[in-house]
PDB file of N, CA and C in Angstrom:
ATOM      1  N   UNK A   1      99.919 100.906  86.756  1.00  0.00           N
ATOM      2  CA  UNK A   1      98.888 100.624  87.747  1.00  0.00           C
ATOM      3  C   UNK A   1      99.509 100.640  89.139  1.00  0.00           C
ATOM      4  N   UNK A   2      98.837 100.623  90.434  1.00  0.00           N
ATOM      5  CA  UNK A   2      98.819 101.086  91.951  1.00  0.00           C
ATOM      6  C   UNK A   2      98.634 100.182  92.528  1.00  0.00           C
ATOM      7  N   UNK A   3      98.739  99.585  93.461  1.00  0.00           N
ATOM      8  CA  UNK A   3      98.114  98.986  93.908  1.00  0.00           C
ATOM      9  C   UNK A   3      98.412  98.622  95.388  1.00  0.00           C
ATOM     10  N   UNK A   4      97.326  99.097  96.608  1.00  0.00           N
ATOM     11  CA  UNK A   4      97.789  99.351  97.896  1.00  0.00           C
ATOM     12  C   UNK A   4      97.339  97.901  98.881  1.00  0.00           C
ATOM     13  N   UNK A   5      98.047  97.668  99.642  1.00  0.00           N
ATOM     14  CA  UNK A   5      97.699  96.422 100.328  1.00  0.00           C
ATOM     15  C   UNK A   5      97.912  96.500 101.457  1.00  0.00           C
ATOM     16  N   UNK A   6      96.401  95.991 102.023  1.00  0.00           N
ATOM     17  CA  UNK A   6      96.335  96.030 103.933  1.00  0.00           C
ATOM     18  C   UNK A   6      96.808  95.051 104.554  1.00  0.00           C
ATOM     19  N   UNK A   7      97.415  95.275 105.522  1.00  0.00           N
ATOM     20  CA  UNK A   7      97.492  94.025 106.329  1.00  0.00           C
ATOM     21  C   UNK A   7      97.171  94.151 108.038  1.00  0.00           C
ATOM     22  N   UNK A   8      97.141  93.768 109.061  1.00  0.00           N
ATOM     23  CA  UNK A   8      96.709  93.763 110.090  1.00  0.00           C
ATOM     24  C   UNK A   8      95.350  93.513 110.971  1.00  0.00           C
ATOM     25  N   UNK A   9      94.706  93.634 110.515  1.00  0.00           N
ATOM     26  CA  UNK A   9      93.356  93.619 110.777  1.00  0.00           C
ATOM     27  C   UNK A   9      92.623  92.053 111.673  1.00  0.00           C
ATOM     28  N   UNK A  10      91.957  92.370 112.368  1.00  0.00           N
ATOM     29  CA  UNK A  10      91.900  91.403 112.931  1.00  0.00           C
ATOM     30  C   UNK A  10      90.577  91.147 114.285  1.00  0.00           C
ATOM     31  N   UNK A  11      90.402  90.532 115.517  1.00  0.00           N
ATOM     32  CA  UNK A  11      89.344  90.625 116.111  1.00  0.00           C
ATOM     33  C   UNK A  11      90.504  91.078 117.834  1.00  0.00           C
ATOM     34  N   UNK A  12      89.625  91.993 118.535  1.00  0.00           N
ATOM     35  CA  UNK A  12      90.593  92.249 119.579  1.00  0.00           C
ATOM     36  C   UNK A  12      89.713  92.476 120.707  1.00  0.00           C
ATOM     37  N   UNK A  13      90.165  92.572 121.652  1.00  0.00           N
ATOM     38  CA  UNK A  13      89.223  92.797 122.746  1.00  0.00           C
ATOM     39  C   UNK A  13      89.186  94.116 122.865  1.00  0.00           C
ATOM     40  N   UNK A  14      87.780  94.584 123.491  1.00  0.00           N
ATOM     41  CA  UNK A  14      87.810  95.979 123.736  1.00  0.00           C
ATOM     42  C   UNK A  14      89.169  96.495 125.112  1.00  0.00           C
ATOM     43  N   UNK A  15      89.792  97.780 124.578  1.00  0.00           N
ATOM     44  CA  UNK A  15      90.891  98.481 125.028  1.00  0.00           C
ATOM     45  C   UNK A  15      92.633  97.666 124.351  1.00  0.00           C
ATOM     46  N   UNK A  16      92.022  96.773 123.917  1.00  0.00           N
ATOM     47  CA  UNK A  16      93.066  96.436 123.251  1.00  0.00           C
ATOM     48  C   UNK A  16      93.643  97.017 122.077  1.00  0.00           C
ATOM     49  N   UNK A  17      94.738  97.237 121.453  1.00  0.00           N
ATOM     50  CA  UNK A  17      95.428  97.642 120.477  1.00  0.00           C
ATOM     51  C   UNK A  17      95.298  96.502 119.157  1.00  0.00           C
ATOM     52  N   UNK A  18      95.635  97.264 117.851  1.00  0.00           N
ATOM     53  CA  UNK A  18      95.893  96.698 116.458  1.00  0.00           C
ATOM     54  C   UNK A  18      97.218  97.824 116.072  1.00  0.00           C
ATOM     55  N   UNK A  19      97.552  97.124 115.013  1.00  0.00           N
ATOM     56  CA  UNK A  19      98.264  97.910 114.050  1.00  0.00           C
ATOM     57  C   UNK A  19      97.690  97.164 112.561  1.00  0.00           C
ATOM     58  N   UNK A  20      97.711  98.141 111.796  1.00  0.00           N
ATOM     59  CA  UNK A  20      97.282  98.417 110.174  1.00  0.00           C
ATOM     60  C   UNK A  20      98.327  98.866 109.874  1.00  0.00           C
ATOM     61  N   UNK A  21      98.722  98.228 108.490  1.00  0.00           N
ATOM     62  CA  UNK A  21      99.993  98.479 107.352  1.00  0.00           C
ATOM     63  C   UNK A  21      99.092  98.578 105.974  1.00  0.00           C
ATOM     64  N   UNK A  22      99.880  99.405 105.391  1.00  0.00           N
ATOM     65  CA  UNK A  22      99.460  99.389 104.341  1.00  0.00           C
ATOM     66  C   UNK A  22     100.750  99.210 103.331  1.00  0.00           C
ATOM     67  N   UNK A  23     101.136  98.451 101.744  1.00  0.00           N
ATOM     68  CA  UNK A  23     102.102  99.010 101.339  1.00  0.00           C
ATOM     69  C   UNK A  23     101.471  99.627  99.765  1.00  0.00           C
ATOM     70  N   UNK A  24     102.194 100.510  99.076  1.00  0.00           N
ATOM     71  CA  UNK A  24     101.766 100.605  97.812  1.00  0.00           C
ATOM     72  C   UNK A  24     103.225 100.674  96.798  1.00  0.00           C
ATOM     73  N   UNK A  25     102.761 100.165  95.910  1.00  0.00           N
ATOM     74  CA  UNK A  25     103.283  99.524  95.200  1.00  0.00           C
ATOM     75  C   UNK A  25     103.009  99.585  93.413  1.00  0.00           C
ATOM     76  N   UNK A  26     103.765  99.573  92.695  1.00  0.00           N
ATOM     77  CA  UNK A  26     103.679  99.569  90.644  1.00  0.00           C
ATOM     78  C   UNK A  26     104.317 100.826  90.562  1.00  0.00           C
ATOM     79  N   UNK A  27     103.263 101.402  89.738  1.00  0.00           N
ATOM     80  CA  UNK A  27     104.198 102.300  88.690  1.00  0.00           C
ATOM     81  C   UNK A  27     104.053 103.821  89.729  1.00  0.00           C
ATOM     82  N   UNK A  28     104.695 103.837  90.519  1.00  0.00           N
ATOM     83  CA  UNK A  28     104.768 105.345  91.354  1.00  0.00           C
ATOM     84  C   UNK A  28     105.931 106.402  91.250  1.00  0.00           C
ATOM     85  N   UNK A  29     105.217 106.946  90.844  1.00  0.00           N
ATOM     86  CA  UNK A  29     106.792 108.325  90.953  1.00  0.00           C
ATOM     87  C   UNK A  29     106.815 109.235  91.803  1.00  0.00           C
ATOM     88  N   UNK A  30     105.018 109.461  92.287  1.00  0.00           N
ATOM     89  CA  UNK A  30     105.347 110.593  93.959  1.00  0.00           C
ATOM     90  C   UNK A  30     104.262 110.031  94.403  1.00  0.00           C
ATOM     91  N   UNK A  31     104.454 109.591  96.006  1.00  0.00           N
ATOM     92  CA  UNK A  31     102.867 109.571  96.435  1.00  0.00           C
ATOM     93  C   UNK A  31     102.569 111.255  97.672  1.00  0.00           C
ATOM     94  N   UNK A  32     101.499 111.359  97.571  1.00  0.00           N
ATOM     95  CA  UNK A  32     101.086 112.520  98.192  1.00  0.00           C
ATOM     96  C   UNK A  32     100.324 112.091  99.383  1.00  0.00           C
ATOM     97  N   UNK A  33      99.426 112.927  99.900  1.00  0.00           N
ATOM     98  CA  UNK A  33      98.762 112.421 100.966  1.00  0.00           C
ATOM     99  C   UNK A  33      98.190 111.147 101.072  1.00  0.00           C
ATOM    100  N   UNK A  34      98.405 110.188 102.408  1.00  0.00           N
ATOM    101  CA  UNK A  34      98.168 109.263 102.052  1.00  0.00           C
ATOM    102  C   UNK A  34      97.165 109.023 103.930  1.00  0.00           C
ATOM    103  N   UNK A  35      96.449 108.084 103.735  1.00  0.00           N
ATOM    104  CA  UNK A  35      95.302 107.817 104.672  1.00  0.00           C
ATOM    105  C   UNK A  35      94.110 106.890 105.017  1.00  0.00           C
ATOM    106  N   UNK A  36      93.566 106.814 106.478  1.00  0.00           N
ATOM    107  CA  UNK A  36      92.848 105.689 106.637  1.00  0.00           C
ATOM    108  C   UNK A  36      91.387 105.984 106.379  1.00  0.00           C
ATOM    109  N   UNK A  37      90.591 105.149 106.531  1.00  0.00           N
ATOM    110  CA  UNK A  37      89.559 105.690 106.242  1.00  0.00           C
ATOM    111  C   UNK A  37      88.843 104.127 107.125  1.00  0.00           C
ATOM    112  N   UNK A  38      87.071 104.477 107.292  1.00  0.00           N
ATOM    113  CA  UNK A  38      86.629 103.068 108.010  1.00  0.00           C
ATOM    114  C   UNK A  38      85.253 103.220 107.717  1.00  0.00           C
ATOM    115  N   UNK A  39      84.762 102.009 107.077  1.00  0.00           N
ATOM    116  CA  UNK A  39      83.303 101.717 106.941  1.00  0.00           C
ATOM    117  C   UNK A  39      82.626 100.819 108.115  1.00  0.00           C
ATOM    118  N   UNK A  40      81.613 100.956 108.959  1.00  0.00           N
ATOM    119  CA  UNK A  40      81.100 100.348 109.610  1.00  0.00           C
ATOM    120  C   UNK A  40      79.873  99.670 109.054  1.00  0.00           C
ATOM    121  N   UNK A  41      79.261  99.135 109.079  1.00  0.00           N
ATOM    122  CA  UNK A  41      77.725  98.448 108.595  1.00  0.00           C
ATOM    123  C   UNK A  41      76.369  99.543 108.580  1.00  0.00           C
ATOM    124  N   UNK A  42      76.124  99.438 108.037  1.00  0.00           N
ATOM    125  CA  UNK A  42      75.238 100.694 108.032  1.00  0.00           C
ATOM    126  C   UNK A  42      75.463 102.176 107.848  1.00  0.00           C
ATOM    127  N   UNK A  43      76.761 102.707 107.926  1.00  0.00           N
ATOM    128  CA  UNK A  43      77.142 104.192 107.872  1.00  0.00           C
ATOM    129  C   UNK A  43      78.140 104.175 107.188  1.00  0.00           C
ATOM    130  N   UNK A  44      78.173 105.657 106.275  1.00  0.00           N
ATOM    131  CA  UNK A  44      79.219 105.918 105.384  1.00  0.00           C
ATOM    132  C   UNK A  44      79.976 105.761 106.249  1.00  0.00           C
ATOM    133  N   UNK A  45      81.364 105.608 104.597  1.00  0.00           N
ATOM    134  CA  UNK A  45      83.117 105.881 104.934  1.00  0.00           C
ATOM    135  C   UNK A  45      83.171 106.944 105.791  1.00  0.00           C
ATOM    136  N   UNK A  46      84.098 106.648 106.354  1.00  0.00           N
ATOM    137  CA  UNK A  46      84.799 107.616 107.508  1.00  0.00           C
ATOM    138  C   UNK A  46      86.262 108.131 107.784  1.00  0.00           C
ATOM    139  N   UNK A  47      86.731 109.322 106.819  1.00  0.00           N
ATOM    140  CA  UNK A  47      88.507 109.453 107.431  1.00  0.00           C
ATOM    141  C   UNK A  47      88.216 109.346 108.998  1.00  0.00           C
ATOM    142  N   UNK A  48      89.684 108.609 109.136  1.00  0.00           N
ATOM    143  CA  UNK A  48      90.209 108.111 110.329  1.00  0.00           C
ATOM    144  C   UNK A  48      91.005 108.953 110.728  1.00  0.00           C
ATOM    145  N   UNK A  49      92.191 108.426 109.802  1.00  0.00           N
ATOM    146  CA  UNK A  49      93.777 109.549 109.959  1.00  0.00           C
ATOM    147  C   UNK A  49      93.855 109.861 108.182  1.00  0.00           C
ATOM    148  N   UNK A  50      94.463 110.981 108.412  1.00  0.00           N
ATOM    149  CA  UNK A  50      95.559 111.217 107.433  1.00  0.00           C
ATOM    150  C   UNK A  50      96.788 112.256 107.416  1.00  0.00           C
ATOM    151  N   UNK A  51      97.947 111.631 106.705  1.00  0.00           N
ATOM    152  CA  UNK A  51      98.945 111.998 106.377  1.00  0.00           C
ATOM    153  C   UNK A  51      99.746 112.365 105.375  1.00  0.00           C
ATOM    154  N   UNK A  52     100.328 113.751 105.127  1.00  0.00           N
ATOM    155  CA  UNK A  52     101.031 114.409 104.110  1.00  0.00           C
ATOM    156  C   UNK A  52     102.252 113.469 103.677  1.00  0.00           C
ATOM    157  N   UNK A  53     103.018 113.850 102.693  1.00  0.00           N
ATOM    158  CA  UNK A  53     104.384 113.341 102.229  1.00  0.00           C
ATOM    159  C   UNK A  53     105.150 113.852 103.067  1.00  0.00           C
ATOM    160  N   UNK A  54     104.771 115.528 103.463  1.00  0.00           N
ATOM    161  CA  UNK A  54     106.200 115.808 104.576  1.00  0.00           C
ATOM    162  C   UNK A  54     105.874 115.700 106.288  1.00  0.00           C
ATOM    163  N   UNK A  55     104.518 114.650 106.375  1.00  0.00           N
ATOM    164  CA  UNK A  55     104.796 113.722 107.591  1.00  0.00           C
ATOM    165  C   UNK A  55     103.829 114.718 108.771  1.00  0.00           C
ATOM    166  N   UNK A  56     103.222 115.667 107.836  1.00  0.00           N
ATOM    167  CA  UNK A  56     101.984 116.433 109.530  1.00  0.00           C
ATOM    168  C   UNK A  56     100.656 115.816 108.627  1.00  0.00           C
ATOM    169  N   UNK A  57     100.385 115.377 110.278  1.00  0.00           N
ATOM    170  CA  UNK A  57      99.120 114.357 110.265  1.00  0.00           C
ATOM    171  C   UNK A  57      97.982 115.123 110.741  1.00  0.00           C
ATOM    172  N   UNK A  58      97.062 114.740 111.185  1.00  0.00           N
ATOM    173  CA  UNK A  58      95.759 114.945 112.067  1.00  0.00           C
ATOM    174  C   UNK A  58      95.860 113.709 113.272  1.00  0.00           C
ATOM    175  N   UNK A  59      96.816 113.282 113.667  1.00  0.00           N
ATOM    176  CA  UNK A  59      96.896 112.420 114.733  1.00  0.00           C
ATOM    177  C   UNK A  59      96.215 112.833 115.978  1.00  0.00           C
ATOM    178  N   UNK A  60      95.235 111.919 116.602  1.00  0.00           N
ATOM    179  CA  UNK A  60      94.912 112.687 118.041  1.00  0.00           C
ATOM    180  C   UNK A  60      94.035 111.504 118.403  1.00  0.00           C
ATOM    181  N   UNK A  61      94.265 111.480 119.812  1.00  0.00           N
ATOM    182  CA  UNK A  61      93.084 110.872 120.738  1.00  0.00           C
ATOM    183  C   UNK A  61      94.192 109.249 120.361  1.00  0.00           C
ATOM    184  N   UNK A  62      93.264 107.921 120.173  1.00  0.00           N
ATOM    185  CA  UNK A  62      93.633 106.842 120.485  1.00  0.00           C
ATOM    186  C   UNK A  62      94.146 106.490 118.681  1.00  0.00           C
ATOM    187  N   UNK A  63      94.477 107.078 118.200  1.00  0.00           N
ATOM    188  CA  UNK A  63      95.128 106.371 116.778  1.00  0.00           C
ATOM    189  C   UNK A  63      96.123 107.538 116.199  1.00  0.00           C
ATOM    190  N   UNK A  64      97.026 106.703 115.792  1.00  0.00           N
ATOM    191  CA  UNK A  64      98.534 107.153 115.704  1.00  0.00           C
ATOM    192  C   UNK A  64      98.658 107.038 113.949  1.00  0.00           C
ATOM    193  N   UNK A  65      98.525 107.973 113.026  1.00  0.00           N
ATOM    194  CA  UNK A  65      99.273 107.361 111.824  1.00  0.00           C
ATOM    195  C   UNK A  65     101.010 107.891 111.600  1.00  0.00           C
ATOM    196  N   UNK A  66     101.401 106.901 110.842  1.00  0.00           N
ATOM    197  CA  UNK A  66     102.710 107.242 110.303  1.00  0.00           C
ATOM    198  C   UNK A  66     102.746 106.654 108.396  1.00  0.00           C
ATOM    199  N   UNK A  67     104.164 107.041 108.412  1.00  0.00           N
ATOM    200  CA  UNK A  67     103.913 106.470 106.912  1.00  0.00           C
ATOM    201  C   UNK A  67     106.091 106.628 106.943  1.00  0.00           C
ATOM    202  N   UNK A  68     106.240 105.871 105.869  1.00  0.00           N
ATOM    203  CA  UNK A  68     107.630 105.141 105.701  1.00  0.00           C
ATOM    204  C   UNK A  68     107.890 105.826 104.175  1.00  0.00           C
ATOM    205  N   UNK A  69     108.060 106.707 103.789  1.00  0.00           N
ATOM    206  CA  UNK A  69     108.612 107.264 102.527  1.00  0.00           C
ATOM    207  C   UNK A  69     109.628 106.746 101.750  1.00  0.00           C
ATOM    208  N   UNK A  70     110.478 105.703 102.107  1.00  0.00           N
ATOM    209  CA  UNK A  70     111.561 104.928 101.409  1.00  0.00           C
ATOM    210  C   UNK A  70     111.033 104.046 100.989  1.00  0.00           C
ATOM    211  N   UNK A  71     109.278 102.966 101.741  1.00  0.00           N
ATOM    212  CA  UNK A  71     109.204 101.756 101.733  1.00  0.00           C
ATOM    213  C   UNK A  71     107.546 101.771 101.073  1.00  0.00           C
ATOM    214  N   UNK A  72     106.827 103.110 100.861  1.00  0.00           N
ATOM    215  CA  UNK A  72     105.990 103.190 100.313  1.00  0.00           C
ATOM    216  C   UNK A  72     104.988 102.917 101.131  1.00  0.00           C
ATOM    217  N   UNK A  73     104.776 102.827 102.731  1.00  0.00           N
ATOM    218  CA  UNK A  73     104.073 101.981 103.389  1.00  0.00           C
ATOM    219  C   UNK A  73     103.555 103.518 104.233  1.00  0.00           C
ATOM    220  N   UNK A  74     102.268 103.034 104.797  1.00  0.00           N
ATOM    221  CA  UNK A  74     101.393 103.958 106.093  1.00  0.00           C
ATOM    222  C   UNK A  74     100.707 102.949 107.046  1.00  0.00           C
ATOM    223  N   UNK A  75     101.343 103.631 107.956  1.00  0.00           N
ATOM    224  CA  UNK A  75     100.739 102.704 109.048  1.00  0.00           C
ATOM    225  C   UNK A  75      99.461 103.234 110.102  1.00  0.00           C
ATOM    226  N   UNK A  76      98.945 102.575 110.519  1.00  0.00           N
ATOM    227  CA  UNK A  76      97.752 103.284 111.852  1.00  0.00           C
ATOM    228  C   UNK A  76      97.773 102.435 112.822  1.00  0.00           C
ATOM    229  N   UNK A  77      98.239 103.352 114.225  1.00  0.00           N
ATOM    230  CA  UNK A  77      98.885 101.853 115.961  1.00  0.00           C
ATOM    231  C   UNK A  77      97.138 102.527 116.127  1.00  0.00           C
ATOM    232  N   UNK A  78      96.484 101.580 116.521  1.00  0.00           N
ATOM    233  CA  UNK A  78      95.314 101.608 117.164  1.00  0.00           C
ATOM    234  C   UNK A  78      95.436 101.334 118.956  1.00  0.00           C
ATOM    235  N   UNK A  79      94.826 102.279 119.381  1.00  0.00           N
ATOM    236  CA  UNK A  79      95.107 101.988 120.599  1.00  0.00           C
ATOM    237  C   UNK A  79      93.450 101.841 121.902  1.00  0.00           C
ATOM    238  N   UNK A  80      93.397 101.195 122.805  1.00  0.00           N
ATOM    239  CA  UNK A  80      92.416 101.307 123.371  1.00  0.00           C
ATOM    240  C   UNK A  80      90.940 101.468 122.687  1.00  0.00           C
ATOM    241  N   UNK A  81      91.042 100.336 121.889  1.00  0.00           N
ATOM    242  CA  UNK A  81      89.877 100.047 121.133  1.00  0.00           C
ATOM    243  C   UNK A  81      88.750  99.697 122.166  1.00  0.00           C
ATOM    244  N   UNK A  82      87.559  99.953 120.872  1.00  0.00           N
ATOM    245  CA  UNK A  82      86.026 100.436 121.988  1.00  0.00           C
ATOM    246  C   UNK A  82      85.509  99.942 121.072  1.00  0.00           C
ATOM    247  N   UNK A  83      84.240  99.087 121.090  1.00  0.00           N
ATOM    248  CA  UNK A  83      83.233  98.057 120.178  1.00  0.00           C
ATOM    249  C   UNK A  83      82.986  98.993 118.915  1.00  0.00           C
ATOM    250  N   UNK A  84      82.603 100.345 119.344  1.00  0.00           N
ATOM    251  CA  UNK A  84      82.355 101.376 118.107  1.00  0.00           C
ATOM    252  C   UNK A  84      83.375 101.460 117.194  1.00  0.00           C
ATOM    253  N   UNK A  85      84.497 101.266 117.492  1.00  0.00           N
ATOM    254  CA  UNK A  85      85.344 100.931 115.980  1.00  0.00           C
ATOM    255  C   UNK A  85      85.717  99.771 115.098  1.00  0.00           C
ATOM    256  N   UNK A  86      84.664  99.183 115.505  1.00  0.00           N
ATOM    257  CA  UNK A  86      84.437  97.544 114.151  1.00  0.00           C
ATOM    258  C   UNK A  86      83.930  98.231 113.427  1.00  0.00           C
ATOM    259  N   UNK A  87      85.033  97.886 112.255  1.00  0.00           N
ATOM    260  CA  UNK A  87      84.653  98.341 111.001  1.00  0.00           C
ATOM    261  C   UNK A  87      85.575  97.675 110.122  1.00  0.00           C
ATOM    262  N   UNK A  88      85.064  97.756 108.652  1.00  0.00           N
ATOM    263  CA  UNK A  88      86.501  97.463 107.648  1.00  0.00           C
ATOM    264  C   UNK A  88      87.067  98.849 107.591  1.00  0.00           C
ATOM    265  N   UNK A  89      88.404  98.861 107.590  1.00  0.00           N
ATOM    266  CA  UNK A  89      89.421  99.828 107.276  1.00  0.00           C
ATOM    267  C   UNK A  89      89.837 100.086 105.914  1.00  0.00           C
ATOM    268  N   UNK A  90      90.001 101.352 105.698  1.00  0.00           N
ATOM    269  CA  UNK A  90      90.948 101.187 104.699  1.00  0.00           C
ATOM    270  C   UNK A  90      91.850 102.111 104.005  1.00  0.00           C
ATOM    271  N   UNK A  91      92.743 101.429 103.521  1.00  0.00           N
ATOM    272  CA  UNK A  91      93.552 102.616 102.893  1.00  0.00           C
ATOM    273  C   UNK A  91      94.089 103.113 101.836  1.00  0.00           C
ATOM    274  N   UNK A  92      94.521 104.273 101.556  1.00  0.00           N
ATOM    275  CA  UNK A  92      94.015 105.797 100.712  1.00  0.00           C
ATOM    276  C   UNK A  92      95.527 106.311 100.369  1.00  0.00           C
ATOM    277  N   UNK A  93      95.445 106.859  98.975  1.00  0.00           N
ATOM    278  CA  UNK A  93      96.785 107.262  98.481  1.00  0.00           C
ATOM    279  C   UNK A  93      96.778 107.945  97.627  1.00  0.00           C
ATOM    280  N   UNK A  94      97.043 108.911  97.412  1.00  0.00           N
ATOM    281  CA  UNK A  94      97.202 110.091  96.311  1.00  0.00           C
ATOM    282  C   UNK A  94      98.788 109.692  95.888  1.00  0.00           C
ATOM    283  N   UNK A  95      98.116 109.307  94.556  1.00  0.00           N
ATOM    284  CA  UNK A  95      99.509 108.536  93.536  1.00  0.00           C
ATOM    285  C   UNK A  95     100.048 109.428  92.186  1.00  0.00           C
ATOM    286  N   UNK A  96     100.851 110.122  92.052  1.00  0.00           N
ATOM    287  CA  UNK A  96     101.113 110.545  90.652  1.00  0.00           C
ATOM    288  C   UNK A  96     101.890 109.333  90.195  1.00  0.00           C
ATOM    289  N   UNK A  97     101.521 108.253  89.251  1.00  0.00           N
ATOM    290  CA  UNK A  97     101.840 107.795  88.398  1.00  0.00           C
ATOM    291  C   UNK A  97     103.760 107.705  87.448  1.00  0.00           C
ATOM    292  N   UNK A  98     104.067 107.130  87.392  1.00  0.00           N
ATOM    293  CA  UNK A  98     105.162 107.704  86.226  1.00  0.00           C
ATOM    294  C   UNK A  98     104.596 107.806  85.030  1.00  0.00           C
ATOM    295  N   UNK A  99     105.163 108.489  84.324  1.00  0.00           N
ATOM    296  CA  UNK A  99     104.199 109.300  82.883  1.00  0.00           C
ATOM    297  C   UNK A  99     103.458 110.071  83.154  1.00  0.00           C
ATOM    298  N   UNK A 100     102.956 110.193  84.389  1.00  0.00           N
ATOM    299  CA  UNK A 100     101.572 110.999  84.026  1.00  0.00           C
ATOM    300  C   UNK A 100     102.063 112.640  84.930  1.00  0.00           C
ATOM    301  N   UNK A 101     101.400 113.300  84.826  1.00  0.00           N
ATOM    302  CA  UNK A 101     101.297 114.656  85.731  1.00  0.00           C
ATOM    303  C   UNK A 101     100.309 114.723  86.392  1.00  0.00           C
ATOM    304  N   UNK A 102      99.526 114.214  87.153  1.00  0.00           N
ATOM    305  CA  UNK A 102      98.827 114.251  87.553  1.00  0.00           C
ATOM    306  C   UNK A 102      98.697 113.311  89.055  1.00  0.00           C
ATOM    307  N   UNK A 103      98.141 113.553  90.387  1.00  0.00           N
ATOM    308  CA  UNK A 103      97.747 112.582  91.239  1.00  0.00           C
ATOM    309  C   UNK A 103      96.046 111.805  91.050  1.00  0.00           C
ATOM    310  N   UNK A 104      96.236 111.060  91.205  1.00  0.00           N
ATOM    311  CA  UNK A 104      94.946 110.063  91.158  1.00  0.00           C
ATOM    312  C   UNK A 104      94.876 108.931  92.851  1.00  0.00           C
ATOM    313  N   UNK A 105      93.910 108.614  92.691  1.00  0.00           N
ATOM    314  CA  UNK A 105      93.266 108.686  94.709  1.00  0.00           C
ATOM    315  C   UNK A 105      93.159 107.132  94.447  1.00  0.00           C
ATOM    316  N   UNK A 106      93.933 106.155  95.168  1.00  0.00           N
ATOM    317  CA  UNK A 106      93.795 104.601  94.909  1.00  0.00           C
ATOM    318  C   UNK A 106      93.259 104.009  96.066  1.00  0.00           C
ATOM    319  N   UNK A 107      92.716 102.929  96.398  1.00  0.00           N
ATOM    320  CA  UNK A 107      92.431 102.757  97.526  1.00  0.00           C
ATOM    321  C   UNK A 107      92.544 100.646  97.993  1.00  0.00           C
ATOM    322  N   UNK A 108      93.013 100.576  99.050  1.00  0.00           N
ATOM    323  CA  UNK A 108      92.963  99.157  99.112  1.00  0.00           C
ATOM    324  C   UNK A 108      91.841  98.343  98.932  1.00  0.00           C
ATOM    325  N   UNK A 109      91.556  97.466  99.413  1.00  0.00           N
ATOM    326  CA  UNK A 109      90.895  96.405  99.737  1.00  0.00           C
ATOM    327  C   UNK A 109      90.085  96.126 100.766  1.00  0.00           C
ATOM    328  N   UNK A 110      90.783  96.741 101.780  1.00  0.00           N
ATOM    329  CA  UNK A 110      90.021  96.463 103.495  1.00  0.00           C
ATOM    330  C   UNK A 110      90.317  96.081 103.836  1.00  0.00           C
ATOM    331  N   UNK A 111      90.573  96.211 105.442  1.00  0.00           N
ATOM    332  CA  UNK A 111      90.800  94.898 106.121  1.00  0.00           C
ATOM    333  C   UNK A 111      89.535  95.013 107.507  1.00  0.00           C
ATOM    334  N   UNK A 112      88.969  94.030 108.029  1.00  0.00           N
ATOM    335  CA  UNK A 112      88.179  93.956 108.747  1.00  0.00           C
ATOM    336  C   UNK A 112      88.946  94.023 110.232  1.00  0.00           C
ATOM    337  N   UNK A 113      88.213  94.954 111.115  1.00  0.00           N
ATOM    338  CA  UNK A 113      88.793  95.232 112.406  1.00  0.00           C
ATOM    339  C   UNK A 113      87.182  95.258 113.267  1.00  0.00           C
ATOM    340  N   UNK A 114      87.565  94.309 113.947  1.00  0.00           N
ATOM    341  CA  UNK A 114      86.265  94.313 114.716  1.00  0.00           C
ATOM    342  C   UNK A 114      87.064  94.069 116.379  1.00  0.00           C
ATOM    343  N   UNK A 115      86.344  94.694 117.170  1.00  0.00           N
ATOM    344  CA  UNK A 115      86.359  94.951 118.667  1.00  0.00           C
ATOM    345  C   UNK A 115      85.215  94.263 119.344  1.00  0.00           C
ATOM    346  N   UNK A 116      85.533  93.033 120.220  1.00  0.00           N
ATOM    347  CA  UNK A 116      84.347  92.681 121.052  1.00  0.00           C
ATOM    348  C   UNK A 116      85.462  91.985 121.587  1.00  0.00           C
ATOM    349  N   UNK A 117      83.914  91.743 123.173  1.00  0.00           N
ATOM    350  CA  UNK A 117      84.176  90.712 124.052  1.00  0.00           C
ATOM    351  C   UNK A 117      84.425  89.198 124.120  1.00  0.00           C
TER     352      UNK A 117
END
């Protein structure tokens, strides 16, 4: 079993910054693309960022992902936050398993990121 865990999340003022961690963790033998994603109230999930194993992203505008390949971890620096990105976050991992041949798509928990005054 997988199992990915958020941390960061929190309440910030608008233009203010967050950072989101994620780590994953159990039975892993490769992880593959790995990524954020964000639900707001009322509107579907939303990719945010995402990132390959060999580290090219879709990075652009005010959010930065990275990811730590020794430590199993992906991160997202949020920057110059705007009320429109309260949302729960979350994050995404294409896991091949040990034993298995195959990748399978795991996903955290959430963490709530809300932007106001």
């Amino acid at each position: 079993q997988v199992q990915l865990v958020e941390s960061g999340g929190g309440l910030v003022q608008p233009g203010g910054s967050l950072r989101l961690s994620c780590a994953a963790s159990g039975s892993i033998f490769l992880i593959g693309t790995m990524g954020w994603y964000r639900q707001a109230p009322g509107k579907q999930r939303e990719l945010v960022a995402i990132i390959t194993s060999g580290g090219a992203s879709n990075n652009v505008g005010r959010f930065t992902i990275s990811r730590d390949n020794t430590k199993n971890t992906v991160t997202l620096q949020m920057n110059s936050l705007k009320p429109e990105d309260t949302a729960v976050y979350y994050c995404n991992a294409r896991v091949r398993s040990r034993g298995t041949s195959y990748y399978a798509d795991y996903w955290g928990q959430g963490t709530q990121v809300t932007v106001s005054a």
